[in-house]
Structure formats: C-alpha cells, structure tokens
Protein backbone atom coordinates (compact mmCIF):
# COMPACT_ATOMS: atom_id res chain seq x y z
CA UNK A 1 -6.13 -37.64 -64.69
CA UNK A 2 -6.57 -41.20 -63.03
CA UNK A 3 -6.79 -41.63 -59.35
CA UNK A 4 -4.11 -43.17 -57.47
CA UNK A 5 -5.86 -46.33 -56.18
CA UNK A 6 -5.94 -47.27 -60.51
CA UNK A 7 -2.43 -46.63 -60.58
CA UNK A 8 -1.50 -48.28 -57.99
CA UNK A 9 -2.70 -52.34 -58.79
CA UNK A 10 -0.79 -51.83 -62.34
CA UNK A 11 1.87 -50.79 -61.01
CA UNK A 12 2.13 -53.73 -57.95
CA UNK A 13 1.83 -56.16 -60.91
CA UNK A 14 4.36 -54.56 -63.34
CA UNK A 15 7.40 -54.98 -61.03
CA UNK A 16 9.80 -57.14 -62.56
CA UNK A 17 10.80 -60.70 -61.01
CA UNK A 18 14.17 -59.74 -60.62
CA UNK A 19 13.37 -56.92 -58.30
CA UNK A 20 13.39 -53.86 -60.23
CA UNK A 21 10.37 -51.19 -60.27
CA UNK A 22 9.10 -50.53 -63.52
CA UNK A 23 9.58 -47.20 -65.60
CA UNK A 24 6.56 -45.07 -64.97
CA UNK A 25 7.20 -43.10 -67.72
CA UNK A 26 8.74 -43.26 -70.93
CA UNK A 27 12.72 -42.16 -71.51
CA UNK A 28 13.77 -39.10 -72.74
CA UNK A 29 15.37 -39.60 -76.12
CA UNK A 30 19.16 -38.74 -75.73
CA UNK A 31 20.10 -35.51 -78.23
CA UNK A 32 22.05 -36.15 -80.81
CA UNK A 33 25.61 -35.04 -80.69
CA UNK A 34 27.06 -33.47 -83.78
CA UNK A 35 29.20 -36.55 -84.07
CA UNK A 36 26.59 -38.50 -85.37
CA UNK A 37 24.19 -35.67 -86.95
CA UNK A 38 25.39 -34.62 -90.61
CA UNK A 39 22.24 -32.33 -91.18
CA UNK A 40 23.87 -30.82 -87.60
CA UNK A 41 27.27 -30.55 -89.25
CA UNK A 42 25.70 -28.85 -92.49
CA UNK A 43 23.63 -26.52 -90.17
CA UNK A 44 27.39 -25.55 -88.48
CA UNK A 45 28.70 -24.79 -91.70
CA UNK A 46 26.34 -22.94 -92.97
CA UNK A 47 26.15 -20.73 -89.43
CA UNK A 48 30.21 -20.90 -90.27
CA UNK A 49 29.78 -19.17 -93.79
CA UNK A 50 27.59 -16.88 -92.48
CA UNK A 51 29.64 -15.65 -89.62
CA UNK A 52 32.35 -15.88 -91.79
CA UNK A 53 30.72 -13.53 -94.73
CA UNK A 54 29.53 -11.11 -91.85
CA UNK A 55 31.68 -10.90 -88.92
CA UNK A 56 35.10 -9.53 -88.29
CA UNK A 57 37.63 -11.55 -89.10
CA UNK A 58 41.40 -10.73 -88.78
CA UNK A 59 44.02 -11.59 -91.14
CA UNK A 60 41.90 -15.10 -92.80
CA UNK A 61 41.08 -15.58 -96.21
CA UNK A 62 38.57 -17.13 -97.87
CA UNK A 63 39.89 -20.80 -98.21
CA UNK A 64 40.35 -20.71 -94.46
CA UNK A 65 36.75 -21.18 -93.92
CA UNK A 66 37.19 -25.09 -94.26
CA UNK A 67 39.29 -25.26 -91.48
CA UNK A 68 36.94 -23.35 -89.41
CA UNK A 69 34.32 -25.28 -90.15
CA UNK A 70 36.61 -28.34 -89.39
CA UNK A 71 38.03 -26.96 -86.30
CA UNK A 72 34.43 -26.29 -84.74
CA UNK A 73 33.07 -29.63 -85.62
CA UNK A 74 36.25 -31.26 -83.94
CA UNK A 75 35.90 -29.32 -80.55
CA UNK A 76 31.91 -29.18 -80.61
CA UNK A 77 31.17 -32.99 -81.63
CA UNK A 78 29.81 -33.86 -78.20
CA UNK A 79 27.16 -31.35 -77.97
CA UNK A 80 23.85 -31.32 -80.06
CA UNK A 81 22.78 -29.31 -82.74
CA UNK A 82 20.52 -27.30 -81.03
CA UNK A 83 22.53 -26.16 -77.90
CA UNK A 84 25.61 -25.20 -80.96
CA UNK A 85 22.78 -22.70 -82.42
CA UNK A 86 21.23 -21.34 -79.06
CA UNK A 87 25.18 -20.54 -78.01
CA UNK A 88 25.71 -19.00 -81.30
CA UNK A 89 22.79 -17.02 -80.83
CA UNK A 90 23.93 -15.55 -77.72
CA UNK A 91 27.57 -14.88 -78.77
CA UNK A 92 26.21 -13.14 -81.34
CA UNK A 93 24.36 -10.92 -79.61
CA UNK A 94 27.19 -9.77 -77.96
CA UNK A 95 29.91 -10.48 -79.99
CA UNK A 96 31.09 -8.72 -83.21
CA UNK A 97 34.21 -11.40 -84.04
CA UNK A 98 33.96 -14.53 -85.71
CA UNK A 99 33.67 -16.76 -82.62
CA UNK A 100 36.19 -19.70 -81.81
CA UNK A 101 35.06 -23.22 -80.81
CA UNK A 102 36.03 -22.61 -76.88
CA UNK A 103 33.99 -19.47 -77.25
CA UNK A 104 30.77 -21.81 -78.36
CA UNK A 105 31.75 -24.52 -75.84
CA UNK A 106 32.21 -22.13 -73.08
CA UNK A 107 28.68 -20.56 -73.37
CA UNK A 108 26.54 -24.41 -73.66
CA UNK A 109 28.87 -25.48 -70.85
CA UNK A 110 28.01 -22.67 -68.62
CA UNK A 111 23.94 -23.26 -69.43
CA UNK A 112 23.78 -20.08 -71.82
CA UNK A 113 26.27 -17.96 -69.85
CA UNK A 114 29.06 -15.96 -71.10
CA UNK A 115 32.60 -17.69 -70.76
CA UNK A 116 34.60 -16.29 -67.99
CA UNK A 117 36.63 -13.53 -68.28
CA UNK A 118 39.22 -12.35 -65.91
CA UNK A 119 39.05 -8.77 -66.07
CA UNK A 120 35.61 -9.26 -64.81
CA UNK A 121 36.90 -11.08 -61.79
CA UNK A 122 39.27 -9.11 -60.91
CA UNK A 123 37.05 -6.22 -61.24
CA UNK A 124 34.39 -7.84 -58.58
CA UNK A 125 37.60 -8.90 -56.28
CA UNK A 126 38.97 -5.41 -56.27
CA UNK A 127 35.06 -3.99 -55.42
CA UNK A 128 34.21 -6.88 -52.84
CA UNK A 129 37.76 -5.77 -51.27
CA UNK A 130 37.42 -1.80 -51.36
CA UNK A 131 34.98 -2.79 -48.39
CA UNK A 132 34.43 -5.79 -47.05
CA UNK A 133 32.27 -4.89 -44.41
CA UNK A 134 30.06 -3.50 -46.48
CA UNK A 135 26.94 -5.30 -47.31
CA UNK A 136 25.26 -5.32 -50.44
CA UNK A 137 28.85 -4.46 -52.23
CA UNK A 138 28.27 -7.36 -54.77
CA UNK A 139 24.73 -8.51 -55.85
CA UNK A 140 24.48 -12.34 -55.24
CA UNK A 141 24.76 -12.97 -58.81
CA UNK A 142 28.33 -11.49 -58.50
CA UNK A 143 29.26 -13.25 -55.53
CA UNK A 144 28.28 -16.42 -57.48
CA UNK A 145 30.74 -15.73 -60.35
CA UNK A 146 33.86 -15.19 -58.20
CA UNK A 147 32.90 -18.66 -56.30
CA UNK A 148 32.31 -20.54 -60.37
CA UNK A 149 35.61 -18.63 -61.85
CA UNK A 150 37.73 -19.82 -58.64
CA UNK A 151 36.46 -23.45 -58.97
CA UNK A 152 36.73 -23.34 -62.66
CA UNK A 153 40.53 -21.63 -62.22
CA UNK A 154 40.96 -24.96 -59.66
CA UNK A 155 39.50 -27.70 -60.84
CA UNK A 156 39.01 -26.65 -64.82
CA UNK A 157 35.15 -27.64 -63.90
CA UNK A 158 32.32 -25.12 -64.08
C-alpha cells in the first residue's frame, strides 16, 4: 500500500489543463446488454428450451417456443446476461410456471426481489390496520414493501 504523501505529487501533476481531476482509478467496464450479446441471446434460449421442456406450461405447443424465446429477448434486451440468469434462478426457485418476460424484468429491476403482488399488499394493509397502535404489527421489511408497491402503483417506478 503506498503512503499518501507518494500519491499525492502524482496526482498534483496529473490534473488536466483544462481543469479536470484525473481518474484515480480505472472505469468499470459497462455489462453488456443482451442487445448486443448473441452468446447472451443463445444462453436465453437455451434457459427458454429448458424451462420450456420442464415447466408447466398451459395450452402452448411446441413451435411456440420461438416466440418465447423472441418475446423475452424483445422485453429483456437492456439488461445483461448475467442479471437474466441470476433472475431466472430465483423465479425458479419459487416458481413452477414457465416464467413471462415482466416476471424476469420485475425480479432484476427490484435487485433480486420478487415482483409485487397485490394480494400481499393488501394482506399487510389489512394487518397494519387491524391495529394501528400496535407496535411491532409489521416487521420493517413489511413496512418497506407497502411504501415500494404504493410508489410503484404511483409513479410505475420501483
């Protein structure tokens, strides 16, 4: 680790003449969206065909699966490869239905949450107002849902 007082001369004489401080350290690559990533897109269909093979699914046939595939790649293009397969991976785990694309957006847009669901809100509203004097009714956790479902029902904005 190098001492301040080494860092500090290289850094006085790396500032730029028009005024800007120099980068310290180097930036983060950007992830590649799905977009732009066909190995990504042949990863999705293959999670597709899986799901698809294993899953419930209700009333599709077989040639369907290509407009799956084509439906999830529309709605999912901005995020990157590996948030698609960490969301999958959770839905999954609690899921027993081929998933649709909102279902994968929902969870990477929520940071690896479950999307909301409204019986689940109303079922914390209707416990937070059997007593609302009562502390401790709702853990904070709850609390915290009813406040991100209301903004989301709002402002469409997690």
């Amino acid at each position: 680790m190098q001492a301040l007082s080494d860092l500090l001369p290289r850094s006085i004489e790396q500032i730029k003449p028009n005024g800007q401080k120099p980068q310290l350290c180097e930036p983060q690559p950007q992830a590649v969206t799905l977009l732009s990533d066909p190995t990504g897109k042949q990863e999705l269909a293959a999670i597709l065909f899986q799901c698809f093979q294993s899953l419930k699914v209700y009333g599709k046939e077989p040639e369907a699966l290509e407009s799956v595939i084509a439906m999830h790649n529309l709605v999912l293009a901005d995020y990157p490869i590996e948030k698609i397969r960490s969301a999958f991976a959770f839905y999954l785990r609690h899921n027993t239905e081929l998933p649709a694309p909102a279902d994968i957006a929902n969870i990477i847009d929520r940071g690896g949450k479950p999307a909301f669901d409204r019986s689940v809100y109303l079922s914390l509203v209707k416990r937070k107002a059997a007593d609302p004097y009562a502390y401790n009714v709702l853990s904070s956790d709850e609390l915290q849902y009813i406040k991100d479902y209301e903004k989301f029902m709002v402002s469409g904005k997690y």
